[in-house]
PDB file of N, CA and C in Angstrom:
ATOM      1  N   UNK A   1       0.856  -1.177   0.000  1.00  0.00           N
ATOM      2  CA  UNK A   1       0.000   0.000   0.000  1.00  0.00           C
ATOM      3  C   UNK A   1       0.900   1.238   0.000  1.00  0.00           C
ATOM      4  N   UNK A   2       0.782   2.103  -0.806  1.00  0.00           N
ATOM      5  CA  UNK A   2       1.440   3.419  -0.595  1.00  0.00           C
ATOM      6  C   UNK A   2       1.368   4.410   0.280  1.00  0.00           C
ATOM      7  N   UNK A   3       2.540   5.089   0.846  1.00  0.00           N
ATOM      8  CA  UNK A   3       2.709   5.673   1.947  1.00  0.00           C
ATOM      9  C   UNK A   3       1.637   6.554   2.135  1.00  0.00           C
ATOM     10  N   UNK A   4       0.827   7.369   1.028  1.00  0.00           N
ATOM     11  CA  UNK A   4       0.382   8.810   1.395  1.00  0.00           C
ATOM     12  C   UNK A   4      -1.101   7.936   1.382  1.00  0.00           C
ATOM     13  N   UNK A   5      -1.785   6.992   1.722  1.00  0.00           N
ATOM     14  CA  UNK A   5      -2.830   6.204   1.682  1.00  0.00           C
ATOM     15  C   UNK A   5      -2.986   6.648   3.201  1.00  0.00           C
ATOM     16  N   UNK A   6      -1.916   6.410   3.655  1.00  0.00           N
ATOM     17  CA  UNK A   6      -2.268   6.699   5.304  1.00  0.00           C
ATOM     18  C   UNK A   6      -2.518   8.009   5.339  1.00  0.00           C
ATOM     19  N   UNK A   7      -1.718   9.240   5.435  1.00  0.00           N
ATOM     20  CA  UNK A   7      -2.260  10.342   5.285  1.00  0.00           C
ATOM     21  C   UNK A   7      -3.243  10.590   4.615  1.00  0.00           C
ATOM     22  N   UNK A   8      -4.309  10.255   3.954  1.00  0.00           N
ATOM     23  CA  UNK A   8      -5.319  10.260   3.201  1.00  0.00           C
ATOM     24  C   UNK A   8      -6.656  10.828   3.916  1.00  0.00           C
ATOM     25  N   UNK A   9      -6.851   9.867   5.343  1.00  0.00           N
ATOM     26  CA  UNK A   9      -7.636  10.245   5.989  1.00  0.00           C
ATOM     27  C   UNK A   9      -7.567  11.599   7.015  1.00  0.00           C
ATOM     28  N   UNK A  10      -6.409  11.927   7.383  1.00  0.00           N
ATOM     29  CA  UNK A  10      -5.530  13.172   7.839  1.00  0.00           C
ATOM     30  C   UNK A  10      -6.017  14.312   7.023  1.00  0.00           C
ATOM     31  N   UNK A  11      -5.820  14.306   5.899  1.00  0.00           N
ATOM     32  CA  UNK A  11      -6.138  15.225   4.362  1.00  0.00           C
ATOM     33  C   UNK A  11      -7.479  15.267   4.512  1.00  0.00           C
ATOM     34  N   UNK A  12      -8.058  14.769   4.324  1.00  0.00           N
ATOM     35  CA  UNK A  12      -9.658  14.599   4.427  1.00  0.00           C
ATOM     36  C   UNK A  12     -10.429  15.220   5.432  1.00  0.00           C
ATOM     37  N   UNK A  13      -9.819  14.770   6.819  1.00  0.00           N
ATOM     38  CA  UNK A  13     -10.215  15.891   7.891  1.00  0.00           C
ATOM     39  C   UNK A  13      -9.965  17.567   8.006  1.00  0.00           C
ATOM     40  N   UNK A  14      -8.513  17.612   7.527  1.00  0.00           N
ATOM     41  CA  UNK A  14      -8.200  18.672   7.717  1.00  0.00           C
ATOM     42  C   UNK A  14      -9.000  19.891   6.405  1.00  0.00           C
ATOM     43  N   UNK A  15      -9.425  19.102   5.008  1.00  0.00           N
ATOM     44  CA  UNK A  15     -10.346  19.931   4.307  1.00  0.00           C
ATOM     45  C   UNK A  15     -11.730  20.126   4.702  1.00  0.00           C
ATOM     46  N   UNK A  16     -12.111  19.114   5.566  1.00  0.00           N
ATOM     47  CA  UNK A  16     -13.491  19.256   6.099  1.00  0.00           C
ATOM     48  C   UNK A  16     -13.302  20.177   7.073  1.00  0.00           C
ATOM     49  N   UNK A  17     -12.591  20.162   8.045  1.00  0.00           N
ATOM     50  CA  UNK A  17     -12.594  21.451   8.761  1.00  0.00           C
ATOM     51  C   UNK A  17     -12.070  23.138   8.576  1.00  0.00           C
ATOM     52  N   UNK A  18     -11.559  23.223   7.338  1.00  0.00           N
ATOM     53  CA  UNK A  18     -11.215  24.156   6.608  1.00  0.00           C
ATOM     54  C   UNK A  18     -12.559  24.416   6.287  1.00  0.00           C
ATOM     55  N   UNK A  19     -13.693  23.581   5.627  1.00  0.00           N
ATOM     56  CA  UNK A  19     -14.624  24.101   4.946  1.00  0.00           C
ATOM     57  C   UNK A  19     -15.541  24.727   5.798  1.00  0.00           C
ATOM     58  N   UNK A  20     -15.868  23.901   6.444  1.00  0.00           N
ATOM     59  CA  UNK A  20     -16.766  23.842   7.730  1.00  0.00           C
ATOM     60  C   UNK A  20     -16.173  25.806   8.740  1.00  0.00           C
ATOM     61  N   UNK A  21     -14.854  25.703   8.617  1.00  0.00           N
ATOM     62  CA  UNK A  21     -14.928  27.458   9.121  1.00  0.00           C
ATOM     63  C   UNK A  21     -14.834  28.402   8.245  1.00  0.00           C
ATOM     64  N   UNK A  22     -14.556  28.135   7.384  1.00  0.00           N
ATOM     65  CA  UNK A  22     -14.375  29.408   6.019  1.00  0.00           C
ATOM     66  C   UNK A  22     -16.540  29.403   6.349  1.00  0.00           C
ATOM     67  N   UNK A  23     -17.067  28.483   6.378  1.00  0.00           N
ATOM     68  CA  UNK A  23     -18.564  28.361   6.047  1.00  0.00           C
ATOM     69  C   UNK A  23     -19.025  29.517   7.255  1.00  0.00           C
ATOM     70  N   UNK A  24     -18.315  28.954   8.808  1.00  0.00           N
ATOM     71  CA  UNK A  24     -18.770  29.837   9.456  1.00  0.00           C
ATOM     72  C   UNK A  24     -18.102  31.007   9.403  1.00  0.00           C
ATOM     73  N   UNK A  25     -16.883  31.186   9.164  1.00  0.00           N
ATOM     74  CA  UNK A  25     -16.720  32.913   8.790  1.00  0.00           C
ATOM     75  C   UNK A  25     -17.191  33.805   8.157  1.00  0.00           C
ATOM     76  N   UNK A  26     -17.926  33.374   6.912  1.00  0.00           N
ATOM     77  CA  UNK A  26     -18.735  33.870   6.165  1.00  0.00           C
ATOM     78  C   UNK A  26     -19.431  34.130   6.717  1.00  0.00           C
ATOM     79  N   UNK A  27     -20.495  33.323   7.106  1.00  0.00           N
ATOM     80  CA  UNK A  27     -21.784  33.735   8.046  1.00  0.00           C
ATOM     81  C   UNK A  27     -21.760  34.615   8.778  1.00  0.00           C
ATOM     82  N   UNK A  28     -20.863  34.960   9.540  1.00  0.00           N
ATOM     83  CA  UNK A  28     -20.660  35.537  10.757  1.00  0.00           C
ATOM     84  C   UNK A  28     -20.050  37.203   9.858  1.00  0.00           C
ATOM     85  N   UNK A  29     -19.312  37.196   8.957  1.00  0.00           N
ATOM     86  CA  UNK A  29     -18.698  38.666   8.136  1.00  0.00           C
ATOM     87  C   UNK A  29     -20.165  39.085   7.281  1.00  0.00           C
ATOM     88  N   UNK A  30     -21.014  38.168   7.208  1.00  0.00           N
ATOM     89  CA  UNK A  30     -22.348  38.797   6.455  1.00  0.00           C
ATOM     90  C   UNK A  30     -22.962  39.348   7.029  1.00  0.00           C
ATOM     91  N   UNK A  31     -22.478  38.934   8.499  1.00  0.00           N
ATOM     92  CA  UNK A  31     -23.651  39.462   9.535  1.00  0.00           C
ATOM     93  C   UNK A  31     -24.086  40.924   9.513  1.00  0.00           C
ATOM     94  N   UNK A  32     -25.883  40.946  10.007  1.00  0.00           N
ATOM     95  CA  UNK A  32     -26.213  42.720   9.421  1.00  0.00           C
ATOM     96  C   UNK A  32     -25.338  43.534  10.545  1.00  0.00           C
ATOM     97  N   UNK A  33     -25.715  44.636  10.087  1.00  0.00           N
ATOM     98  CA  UNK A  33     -25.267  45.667  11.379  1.00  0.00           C
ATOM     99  C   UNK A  33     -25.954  45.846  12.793  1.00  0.00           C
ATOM    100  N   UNK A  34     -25.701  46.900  13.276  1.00  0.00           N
ATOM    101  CA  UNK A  34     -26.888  46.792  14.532  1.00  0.00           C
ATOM    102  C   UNK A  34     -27.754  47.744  14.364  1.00  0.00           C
ATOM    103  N   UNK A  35     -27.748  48.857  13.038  1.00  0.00           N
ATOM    104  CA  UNK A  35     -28.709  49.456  12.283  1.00  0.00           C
ATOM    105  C   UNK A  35     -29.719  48.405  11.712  1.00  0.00           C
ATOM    106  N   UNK A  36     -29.388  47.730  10.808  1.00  0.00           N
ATOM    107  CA  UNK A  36     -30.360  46.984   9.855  1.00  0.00           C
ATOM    108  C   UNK A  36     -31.416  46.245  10.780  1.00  0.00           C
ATOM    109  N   UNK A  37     -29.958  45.555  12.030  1.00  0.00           N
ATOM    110  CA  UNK A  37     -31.272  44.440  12.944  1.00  0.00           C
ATOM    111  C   UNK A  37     -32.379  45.585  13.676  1.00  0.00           C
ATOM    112  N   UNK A  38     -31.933  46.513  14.070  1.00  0.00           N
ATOM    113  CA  UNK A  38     -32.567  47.508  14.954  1.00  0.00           C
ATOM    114  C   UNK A  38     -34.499  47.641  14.301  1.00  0.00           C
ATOM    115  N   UNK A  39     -33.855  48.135  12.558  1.00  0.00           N
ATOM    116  CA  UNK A  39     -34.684  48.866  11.694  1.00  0.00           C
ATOM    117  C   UNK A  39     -35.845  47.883  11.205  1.00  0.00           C
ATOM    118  N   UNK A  40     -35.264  46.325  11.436  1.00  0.00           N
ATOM    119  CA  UNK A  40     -36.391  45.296  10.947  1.00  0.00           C
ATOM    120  C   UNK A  40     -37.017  45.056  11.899  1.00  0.00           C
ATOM    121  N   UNK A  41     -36.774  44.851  13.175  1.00  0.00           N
ATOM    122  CA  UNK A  41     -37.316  44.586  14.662  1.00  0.00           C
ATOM    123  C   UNK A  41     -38.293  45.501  14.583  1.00  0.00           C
ATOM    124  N   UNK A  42     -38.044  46.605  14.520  1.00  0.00           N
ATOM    125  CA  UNK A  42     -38.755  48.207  15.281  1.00  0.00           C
ATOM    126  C   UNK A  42     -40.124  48.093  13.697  1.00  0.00           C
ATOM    127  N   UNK A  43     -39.392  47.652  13.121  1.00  0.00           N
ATOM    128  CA  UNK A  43     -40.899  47.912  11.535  1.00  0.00           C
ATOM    129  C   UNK A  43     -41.501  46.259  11.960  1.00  0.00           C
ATOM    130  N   UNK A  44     -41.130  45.541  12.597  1.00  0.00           N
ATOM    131  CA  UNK A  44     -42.130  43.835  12.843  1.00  0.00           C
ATOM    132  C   UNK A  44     -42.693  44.530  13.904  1.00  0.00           C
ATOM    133  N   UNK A  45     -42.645  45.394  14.919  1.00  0.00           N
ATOM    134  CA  UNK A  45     -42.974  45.582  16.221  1.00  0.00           C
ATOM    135  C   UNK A  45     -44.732  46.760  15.300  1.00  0.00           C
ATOM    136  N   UNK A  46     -44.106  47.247  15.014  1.00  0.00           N
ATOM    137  CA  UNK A  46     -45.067  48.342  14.049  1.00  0.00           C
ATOM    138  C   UNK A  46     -46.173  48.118  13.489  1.00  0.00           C
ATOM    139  N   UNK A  47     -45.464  46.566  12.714  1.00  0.00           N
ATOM    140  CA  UNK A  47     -46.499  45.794  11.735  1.00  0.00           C
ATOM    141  C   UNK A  47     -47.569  44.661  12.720  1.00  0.00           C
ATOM    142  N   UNK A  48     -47.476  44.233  13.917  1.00  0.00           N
ATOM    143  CA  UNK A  48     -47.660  43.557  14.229  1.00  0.00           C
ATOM    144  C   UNK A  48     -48.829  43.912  15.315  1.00  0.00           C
ATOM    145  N   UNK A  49     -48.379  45.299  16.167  1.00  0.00           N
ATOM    146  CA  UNK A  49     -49.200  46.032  17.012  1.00  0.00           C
ATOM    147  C   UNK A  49     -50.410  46.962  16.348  1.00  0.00           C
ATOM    148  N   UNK A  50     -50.201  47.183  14.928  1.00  0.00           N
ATOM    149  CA  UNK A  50     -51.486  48.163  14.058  1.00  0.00           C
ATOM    150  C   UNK A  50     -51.188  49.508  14.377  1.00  0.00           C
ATOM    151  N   UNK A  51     -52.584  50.356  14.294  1.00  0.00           N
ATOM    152  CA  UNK A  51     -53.064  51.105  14.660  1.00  0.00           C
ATOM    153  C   UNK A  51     -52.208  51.775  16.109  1.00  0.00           C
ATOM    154  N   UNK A  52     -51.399  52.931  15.891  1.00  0.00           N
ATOM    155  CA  UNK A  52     -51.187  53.706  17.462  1.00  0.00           C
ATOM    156  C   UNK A  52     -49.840  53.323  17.494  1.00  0.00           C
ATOM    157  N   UNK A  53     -49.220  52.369  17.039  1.00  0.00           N
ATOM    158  CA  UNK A  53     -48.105  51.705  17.122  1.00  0.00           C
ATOM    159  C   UNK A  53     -47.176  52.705  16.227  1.00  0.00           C
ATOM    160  N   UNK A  54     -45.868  53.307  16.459  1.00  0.00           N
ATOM    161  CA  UNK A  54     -44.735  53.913  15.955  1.00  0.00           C
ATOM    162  C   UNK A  54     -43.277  53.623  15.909  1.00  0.00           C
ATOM    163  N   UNK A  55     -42.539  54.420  15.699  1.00  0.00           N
ATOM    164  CA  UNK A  55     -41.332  53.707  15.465  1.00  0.00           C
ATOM    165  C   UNK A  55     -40.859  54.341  16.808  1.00  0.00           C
ATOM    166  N   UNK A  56     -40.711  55.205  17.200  1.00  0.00           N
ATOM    167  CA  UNK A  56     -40.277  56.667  18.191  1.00  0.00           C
ATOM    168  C   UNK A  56     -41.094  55.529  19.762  1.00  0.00           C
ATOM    169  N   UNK A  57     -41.662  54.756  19.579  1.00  0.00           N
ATOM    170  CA  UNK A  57     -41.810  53.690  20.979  1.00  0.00           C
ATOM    171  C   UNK A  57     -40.821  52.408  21.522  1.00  0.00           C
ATOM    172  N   UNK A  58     -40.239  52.553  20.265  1.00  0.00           N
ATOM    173  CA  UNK A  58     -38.444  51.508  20.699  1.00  0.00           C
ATOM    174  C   UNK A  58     -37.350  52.437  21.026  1.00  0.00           C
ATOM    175  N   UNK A  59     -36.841  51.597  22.112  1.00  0.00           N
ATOM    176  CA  UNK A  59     -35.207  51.614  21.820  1.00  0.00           C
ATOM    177  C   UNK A  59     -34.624  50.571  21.975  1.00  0.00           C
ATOM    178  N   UNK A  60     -33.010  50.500  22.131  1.00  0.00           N
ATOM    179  CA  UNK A  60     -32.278  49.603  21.566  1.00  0.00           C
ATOM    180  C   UNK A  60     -31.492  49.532  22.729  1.00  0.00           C
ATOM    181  N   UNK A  61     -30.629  48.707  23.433  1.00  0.00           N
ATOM    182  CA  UNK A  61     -29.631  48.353  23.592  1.00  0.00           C
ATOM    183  C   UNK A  61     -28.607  47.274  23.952  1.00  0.00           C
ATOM    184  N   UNK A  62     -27.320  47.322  24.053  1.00  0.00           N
ATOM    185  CA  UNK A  62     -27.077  46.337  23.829  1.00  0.00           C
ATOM    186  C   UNK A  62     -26.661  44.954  24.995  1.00  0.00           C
ATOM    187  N   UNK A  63     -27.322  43.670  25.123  1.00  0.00           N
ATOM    188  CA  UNK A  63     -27.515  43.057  25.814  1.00  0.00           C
ATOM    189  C   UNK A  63     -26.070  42.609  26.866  1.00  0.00           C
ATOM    190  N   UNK A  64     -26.771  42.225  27.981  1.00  0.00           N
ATOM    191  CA  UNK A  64     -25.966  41.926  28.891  1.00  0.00           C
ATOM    192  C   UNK A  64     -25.162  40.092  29.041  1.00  0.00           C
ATOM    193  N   UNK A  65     -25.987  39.526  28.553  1.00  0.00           N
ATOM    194  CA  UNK A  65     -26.252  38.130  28.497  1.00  0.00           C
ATOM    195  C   UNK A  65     -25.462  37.516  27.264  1.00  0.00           C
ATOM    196  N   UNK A  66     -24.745  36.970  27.338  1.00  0.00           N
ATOM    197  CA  UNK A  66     -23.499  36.136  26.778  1.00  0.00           C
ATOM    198  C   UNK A  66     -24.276  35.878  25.160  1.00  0.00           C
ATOM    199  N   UNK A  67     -25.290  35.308  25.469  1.00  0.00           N
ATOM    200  CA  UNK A  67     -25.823  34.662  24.234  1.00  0.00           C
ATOM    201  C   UNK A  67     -26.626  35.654  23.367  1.00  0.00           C
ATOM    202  N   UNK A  68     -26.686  36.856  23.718  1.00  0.00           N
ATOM    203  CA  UNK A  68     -27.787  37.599  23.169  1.00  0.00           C
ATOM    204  C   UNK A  68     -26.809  38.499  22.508  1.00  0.00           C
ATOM    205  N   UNK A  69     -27.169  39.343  21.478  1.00  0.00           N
ATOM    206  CA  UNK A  69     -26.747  40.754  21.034  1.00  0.00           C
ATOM    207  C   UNK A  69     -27.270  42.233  21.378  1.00  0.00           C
ATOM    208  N   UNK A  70     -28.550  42.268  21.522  1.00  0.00           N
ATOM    209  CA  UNK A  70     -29.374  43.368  21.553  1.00  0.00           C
ATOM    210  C   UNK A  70     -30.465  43.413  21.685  1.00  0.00           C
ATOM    211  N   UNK A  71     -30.545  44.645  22.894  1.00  0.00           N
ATOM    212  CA  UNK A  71     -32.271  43.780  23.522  1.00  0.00           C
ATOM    213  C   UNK A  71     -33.317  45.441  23.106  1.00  0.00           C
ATOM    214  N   UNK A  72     -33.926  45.160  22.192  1.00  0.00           N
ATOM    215  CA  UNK A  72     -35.153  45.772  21.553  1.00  0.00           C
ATOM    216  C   UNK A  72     -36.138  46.212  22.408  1.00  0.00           C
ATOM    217  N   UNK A  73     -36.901  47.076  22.950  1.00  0.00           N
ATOM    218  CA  UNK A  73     -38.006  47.614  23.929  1.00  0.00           C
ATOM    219  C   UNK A  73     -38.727  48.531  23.277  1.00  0.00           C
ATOM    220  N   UNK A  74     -40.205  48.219  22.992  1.00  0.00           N
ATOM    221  CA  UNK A  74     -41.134  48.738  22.010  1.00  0.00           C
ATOM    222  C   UNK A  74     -42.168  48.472  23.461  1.00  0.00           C
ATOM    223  N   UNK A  75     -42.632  50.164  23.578  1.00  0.00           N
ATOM    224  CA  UNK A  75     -43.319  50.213  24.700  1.00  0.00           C
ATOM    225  C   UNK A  75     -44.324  51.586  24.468  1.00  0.00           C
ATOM    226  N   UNK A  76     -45.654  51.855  24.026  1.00  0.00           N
ATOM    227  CA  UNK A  76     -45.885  53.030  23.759  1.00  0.00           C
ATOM    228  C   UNK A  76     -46.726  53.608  25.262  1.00  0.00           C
ATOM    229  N   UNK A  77     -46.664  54.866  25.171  1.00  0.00           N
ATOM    230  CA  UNK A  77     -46.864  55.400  26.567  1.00  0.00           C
ATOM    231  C   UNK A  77     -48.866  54.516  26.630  1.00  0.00           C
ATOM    232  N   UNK A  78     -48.801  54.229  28.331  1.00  0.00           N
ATOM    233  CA  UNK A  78     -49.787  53.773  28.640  1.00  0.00           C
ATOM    234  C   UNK A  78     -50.639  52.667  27.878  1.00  0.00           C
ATOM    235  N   UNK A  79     -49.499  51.586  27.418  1.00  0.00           N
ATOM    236  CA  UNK A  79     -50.478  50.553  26.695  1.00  0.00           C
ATOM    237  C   UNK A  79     -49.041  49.868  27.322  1.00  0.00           C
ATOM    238  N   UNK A  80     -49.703  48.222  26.830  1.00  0.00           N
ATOM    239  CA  UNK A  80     -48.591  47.280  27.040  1.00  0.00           C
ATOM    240  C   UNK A  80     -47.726  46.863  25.361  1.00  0.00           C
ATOM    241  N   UNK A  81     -46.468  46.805  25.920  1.00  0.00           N
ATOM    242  CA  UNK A  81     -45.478  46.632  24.847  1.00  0.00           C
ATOM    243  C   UNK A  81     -44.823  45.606  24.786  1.00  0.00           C
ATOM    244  N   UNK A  82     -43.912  45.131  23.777  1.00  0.00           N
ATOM    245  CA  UNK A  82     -42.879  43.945  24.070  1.00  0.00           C
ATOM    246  C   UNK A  82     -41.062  44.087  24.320  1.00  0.00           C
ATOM    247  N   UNK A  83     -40.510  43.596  24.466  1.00  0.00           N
ATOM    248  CA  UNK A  83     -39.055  43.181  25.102  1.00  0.00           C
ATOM    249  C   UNK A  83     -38.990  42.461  23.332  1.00  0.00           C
ATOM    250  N   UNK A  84     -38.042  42.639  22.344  1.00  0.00           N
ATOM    251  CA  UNK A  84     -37.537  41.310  21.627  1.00  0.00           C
ATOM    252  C   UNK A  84     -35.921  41.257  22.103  1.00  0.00           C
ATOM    253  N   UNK A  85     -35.860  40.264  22.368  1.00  0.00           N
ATOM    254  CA  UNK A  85     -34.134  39.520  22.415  1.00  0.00           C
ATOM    255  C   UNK A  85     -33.693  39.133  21.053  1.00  0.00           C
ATOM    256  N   UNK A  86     -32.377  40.001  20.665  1.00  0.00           N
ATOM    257  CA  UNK A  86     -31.611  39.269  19.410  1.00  0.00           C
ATOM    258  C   UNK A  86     -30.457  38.789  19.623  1.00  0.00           C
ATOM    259  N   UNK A  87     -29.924  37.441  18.840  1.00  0.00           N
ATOM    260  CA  UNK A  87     -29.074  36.887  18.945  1.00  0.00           C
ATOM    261  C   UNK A  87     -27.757  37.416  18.618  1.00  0.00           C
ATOM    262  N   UNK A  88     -26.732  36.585  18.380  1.00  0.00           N
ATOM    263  CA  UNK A  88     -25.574  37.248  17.816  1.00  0.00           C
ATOM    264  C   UNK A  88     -25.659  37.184  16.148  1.00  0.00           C
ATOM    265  N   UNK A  89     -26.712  36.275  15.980  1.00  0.00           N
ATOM    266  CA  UNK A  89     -26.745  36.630  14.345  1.00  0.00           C
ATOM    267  C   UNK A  89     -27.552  37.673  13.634  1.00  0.00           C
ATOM    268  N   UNK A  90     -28.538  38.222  14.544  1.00  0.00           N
ATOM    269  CA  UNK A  90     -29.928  38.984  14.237  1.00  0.00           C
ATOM    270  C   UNK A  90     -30.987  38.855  14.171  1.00  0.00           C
ATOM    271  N   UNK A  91     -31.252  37.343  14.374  1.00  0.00           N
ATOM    272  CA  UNK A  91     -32.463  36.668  14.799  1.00  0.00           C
ATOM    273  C   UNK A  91     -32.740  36.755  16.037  1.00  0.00           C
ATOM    274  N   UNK A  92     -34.743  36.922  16.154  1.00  0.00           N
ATOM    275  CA  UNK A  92     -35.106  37.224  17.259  1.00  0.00           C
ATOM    276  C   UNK A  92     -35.084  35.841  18.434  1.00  0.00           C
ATOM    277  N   UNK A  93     -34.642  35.811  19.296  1.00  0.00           N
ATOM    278  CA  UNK A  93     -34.266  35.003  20.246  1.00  0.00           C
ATOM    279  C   UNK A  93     -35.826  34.621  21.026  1.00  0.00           C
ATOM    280  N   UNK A  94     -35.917  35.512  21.449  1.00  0.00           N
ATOM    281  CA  UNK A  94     -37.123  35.559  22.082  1.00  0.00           C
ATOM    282  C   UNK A  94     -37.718  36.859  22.789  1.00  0.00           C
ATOM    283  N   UNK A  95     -39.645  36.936  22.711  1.00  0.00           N
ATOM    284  CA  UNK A  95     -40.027  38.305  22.640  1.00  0.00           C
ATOM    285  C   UNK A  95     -40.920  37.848  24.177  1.00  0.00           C
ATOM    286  N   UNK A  96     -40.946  38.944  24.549  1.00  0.00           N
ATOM    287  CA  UNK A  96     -41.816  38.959  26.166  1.00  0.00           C
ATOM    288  C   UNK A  96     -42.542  40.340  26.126  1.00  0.00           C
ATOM    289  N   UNK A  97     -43.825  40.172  26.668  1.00  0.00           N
ATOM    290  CA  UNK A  97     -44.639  41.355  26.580  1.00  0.00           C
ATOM    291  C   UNK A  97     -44.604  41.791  27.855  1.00  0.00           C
ATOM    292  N   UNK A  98     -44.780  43.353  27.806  1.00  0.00           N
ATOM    293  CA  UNK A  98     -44.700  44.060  28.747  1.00  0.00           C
ATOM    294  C   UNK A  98     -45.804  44.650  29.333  1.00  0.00           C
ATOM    295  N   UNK A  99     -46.111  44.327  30.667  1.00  0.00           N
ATOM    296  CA  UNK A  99     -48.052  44.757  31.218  1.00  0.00           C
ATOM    297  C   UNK A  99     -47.923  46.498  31.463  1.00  0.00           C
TER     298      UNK A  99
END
């Protein structure tokens, strides 16, 4: 059997894990800004509440919690509002309403 047969499987790993992070680096350098996530949150919060609902009832900042990125607060005076949690990619994590 020829020598580089053994290294074969060595080679094989080491391109799979090359691929596998170039895959996640990408992902992660595409990632939006903290404008774009801000601007889609605050227009779902808008679209979702109707009527009375504005943009000028969020703000933004940025989370405390390891796993999160940015915690969204859409609250208009004297009604109940929501909390959204975003991840580190820009997806909403999870939303909690506010009494």
């Amino acid at each position: 059997m020829p020598r580089w047969m053994f290294f074969a499987p060595l080679i094989g790993l080491v391109a799979a894990t090359a691929v596998i992070g170039l895959s996640l680096g990408r992902k992660t350098a595409l990632r939006s800004d903290e404008t774009e996530v801000i601007t889609r949150i605050i227009r779902q919060y808008v679209e979702e509440e109707g009527a009375g609902a504005t943009e000028t009832d969020c703000t933004a900042r940025l989370a405390t919690a390891e796993a999160l990125w940015l915690v969204v607060t859409c609250a208009p005076r004297g009604r109940a509002g929501r909390i959204y949690y975003i991840d580190r990619f820009g997806a909403i994590a999870d939303v909690d309403r506010t009494d």
